[in-house]
N, C-alpha and C. Protein backbone atom coordinates (compact mmCIF):
# COMPACT_ATOMS: atom_id res chain seq x y z
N UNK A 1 -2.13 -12.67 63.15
CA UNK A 1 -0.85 -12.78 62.52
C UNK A 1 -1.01 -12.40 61.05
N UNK A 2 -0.21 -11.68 60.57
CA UNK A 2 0.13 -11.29 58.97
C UNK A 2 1.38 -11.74 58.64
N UNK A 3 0.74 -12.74 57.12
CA UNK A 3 1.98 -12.91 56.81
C UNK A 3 1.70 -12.97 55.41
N UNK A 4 3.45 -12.91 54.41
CA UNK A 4 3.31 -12.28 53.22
C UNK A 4 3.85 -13.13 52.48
N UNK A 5 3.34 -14.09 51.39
CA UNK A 5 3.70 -15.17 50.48
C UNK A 5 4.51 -14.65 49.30
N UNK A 6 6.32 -15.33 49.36
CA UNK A 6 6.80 -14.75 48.30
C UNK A 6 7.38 -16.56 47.77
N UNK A 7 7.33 -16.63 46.65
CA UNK A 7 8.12 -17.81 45.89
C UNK A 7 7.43 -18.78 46.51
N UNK A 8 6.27 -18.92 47.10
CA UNK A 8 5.14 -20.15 47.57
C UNK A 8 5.59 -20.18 48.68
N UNK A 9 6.22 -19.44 49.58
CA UNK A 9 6.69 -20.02 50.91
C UNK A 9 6.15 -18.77 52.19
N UNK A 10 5.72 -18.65 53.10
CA UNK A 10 4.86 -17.41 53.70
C UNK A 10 5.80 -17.21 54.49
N UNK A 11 5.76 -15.96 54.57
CA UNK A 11 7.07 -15.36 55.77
C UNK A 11 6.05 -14.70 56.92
N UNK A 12 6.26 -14.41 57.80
CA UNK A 12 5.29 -14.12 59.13
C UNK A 12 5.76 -12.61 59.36
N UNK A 13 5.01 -11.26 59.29
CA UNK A 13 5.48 -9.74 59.27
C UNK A 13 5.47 -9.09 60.29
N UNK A 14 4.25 -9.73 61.20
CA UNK A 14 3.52 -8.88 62.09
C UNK A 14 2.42 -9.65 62.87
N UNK A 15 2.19 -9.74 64.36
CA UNK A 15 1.01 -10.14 64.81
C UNK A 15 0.56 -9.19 65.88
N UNK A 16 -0.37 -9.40 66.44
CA UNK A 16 -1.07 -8.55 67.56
C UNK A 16 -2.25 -8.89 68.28
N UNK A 17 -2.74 -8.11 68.85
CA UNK A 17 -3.92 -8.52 69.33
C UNK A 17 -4.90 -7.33 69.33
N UNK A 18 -6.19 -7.30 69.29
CA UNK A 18 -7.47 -6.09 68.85
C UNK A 18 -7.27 -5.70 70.16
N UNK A 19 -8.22 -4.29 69.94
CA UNK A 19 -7.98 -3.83 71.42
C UNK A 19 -9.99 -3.61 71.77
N UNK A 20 -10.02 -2.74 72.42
CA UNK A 20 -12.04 -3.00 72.89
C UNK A 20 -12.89 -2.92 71.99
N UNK A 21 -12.32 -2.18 70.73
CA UNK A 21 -13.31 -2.07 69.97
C UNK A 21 -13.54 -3.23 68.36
N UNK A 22 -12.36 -3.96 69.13
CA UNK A 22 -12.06 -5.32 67.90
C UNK A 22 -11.16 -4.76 66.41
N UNK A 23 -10.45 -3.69 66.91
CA UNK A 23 -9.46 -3.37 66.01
C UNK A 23 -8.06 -3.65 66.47
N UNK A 24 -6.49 -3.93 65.40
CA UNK A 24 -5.71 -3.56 65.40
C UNK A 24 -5.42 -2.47 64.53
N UNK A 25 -4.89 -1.58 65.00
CA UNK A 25 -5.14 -0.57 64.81
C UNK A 25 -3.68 -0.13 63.70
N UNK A 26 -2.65 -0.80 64.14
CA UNK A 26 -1.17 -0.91 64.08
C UNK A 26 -0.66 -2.02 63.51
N UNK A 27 -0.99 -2.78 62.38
CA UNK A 27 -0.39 -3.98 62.23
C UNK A 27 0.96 -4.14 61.66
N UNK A 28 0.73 -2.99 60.70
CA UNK A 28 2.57 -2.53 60.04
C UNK A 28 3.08 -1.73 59.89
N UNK A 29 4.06 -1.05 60.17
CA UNK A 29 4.62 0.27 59.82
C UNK A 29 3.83 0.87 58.08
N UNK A 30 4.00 2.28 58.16
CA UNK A 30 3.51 2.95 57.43
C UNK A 30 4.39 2.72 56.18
N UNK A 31 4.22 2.67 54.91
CA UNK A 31 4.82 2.38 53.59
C UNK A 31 5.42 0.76 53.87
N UNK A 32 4.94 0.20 54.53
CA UNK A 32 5.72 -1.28 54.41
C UNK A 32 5.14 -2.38 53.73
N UNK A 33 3.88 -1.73 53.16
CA UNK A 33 2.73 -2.72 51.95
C UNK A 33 3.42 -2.53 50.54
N UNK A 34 3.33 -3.99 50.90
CA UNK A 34 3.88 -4.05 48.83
C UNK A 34 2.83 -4.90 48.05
N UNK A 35 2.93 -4.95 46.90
CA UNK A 35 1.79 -5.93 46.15
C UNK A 35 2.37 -7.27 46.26
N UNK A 36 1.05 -8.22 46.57
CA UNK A 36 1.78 -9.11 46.45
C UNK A 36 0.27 -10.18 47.51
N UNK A 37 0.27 -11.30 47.61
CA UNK A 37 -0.45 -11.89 48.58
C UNK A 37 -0.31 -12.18 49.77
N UNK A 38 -1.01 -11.78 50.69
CA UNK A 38 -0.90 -11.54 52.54
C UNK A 38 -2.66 -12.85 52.65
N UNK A 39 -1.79 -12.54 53.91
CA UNK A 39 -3.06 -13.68 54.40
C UNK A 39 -3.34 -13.22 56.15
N UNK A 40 -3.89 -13.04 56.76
CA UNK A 40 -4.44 -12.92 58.07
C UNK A 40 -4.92 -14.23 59.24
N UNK A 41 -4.94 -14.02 60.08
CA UNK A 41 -5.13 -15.71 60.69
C UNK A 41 -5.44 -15.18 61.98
N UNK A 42 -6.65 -15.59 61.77
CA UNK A 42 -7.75 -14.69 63.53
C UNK A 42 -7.22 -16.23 64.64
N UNK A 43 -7.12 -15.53 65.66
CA UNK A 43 -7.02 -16.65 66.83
C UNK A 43 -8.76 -16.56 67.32
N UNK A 44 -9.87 -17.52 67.20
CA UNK A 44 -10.97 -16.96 67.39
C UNK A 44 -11.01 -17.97 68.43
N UNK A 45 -10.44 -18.90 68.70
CA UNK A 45 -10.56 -20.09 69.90
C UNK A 45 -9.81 -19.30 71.30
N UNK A 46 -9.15 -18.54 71.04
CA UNK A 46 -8.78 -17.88 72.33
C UNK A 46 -9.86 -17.04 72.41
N UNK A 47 -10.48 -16.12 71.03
CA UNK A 47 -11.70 -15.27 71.48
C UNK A 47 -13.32 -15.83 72.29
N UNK A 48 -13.62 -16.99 71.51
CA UNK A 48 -14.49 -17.30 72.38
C UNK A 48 -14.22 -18.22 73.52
N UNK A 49 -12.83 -18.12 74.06
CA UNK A 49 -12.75 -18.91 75.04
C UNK A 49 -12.80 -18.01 76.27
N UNK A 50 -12.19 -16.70 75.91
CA UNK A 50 -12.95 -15.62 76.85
C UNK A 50 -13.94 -15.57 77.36
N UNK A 51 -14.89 -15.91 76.47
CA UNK A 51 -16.12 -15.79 76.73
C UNK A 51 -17.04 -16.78 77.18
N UNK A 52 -16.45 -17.92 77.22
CA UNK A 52 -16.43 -19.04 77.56
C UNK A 52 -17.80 -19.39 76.84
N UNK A 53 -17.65 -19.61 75.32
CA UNK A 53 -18.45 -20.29 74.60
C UNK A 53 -17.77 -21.01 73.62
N UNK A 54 -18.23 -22.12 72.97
CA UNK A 54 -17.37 -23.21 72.54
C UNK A 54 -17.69 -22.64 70.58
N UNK A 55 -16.72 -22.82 70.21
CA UNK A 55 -16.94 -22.44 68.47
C UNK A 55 -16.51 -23.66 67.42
N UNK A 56 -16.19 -23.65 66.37
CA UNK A 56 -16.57 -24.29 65.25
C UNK A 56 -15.34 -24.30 65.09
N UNK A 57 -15.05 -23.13 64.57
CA UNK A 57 -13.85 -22.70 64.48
C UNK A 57 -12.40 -21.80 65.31
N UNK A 58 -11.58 -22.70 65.59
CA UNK A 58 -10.49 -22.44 66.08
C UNK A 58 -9.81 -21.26 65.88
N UNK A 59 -9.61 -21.09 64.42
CA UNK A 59 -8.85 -19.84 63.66
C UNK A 59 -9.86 -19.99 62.41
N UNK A 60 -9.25 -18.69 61.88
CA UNK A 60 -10.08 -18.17 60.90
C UNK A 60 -8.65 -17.34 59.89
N UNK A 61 -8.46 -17.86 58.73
CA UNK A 61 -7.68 -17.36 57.88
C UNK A 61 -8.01 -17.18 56.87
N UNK A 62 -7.84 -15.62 56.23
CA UNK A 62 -8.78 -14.75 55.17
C UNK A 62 -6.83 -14.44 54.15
N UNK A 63 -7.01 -14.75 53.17
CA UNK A 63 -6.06 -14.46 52.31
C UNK A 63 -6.25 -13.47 51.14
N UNK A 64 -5.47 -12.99 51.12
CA UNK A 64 -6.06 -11.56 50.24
C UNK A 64 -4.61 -11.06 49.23
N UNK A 65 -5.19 -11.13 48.04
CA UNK A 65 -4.11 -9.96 47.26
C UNK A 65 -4.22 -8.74 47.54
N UNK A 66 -2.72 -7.96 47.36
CA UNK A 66 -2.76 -6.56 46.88
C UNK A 66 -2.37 -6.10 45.99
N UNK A 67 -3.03 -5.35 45.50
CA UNK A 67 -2.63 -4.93 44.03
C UNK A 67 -1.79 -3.21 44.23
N UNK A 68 -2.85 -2.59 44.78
CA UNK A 68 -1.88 -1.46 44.88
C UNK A 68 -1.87 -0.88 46.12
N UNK A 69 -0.40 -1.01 46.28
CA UNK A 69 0.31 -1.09 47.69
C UNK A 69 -0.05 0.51 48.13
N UNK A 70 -0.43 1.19 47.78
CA UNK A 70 -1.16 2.59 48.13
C UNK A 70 -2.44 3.10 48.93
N UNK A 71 -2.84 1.27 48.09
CA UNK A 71 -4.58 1.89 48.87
C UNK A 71 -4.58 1.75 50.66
N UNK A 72 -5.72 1.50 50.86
CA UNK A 72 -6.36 1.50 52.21
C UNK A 72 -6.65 -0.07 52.00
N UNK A 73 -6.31 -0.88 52.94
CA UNK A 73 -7.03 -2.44 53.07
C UNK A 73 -7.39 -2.42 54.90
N UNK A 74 -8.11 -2.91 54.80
CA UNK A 74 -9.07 -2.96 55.85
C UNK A 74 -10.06 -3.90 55.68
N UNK A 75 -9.34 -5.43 56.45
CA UNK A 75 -9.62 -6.24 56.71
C UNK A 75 -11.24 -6.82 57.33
N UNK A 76 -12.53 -6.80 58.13
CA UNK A 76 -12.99 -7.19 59.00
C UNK A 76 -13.32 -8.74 58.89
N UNK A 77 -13.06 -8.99 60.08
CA UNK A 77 -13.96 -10.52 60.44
C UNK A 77 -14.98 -10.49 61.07
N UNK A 78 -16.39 -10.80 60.74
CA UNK A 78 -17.15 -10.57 61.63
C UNK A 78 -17.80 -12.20 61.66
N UNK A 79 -17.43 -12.45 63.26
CA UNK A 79 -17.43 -13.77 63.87
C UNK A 79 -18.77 -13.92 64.87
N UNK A 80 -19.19 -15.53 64.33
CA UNK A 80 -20.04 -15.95 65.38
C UNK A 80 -19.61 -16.88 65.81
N UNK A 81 -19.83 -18.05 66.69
CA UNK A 81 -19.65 -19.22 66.89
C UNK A 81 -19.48 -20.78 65.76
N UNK A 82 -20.34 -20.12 65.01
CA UNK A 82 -20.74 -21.13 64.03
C UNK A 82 -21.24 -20.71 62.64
N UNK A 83 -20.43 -19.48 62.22
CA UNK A 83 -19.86 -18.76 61.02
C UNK A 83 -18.99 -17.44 61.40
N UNK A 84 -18.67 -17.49 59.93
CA UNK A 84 -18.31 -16.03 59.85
C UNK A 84 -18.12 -15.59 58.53
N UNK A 85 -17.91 -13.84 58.18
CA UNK A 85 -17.99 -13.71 56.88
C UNK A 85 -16.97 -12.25 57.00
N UNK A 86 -16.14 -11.85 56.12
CA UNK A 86 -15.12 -10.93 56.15
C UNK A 86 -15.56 -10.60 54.42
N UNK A 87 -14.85 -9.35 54.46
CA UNK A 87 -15.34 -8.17 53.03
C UNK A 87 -13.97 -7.08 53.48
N UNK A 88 -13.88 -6.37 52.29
CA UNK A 88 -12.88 -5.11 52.38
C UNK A 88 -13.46 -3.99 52.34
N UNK A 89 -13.48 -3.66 53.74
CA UNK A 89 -14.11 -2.42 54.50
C UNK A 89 -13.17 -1.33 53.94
N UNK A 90 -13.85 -0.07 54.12
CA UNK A 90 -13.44 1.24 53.97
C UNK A 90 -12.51 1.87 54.59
């Protein structure tokens, strides 16, 4: 789920689900990034429940400014059971 914090209150934009290669590929229409703070919110308790291994963490929510609504943001989570660590990929 993406959602976009205006006046302290988060509005919800967009959600989805990755496809085989652990991307969404599609999260928002093209020019629809503005500056401003977004936040992301992994469902990782449905992911390792697939897999039927038990985790730490339920969800995983990475909050992020944007500054200029032009660039490229590209999120990753890269998840274990019992961490994880996300950076702004290329």
């Amino acid at each position: 789920m993406l959602e976009f914090e205006k006046g302290g209150v988060w509005k919800e934009l967009s959600r989805g689900a990755t496809d085989g290669d652990g991307r969404l590929r599609h999260l928002l229409a093209a020019g629809s990034l503005v500056e401003g703070t977004y936040r992301l919110t992994f469902d990782t308790a449905a992911y390792f429940a697939s897999r039927k291994t038990q985790t730490l963490y339920p969800h995983v929510t990475v909050a992020f400014d944007v500054r200029d609504h032009t660039g490229h943001y590209h999120i990753p989570l890269l998840v274990s059971p019992f961490g994880y660590s996300t950076y702004r990929g290329s």
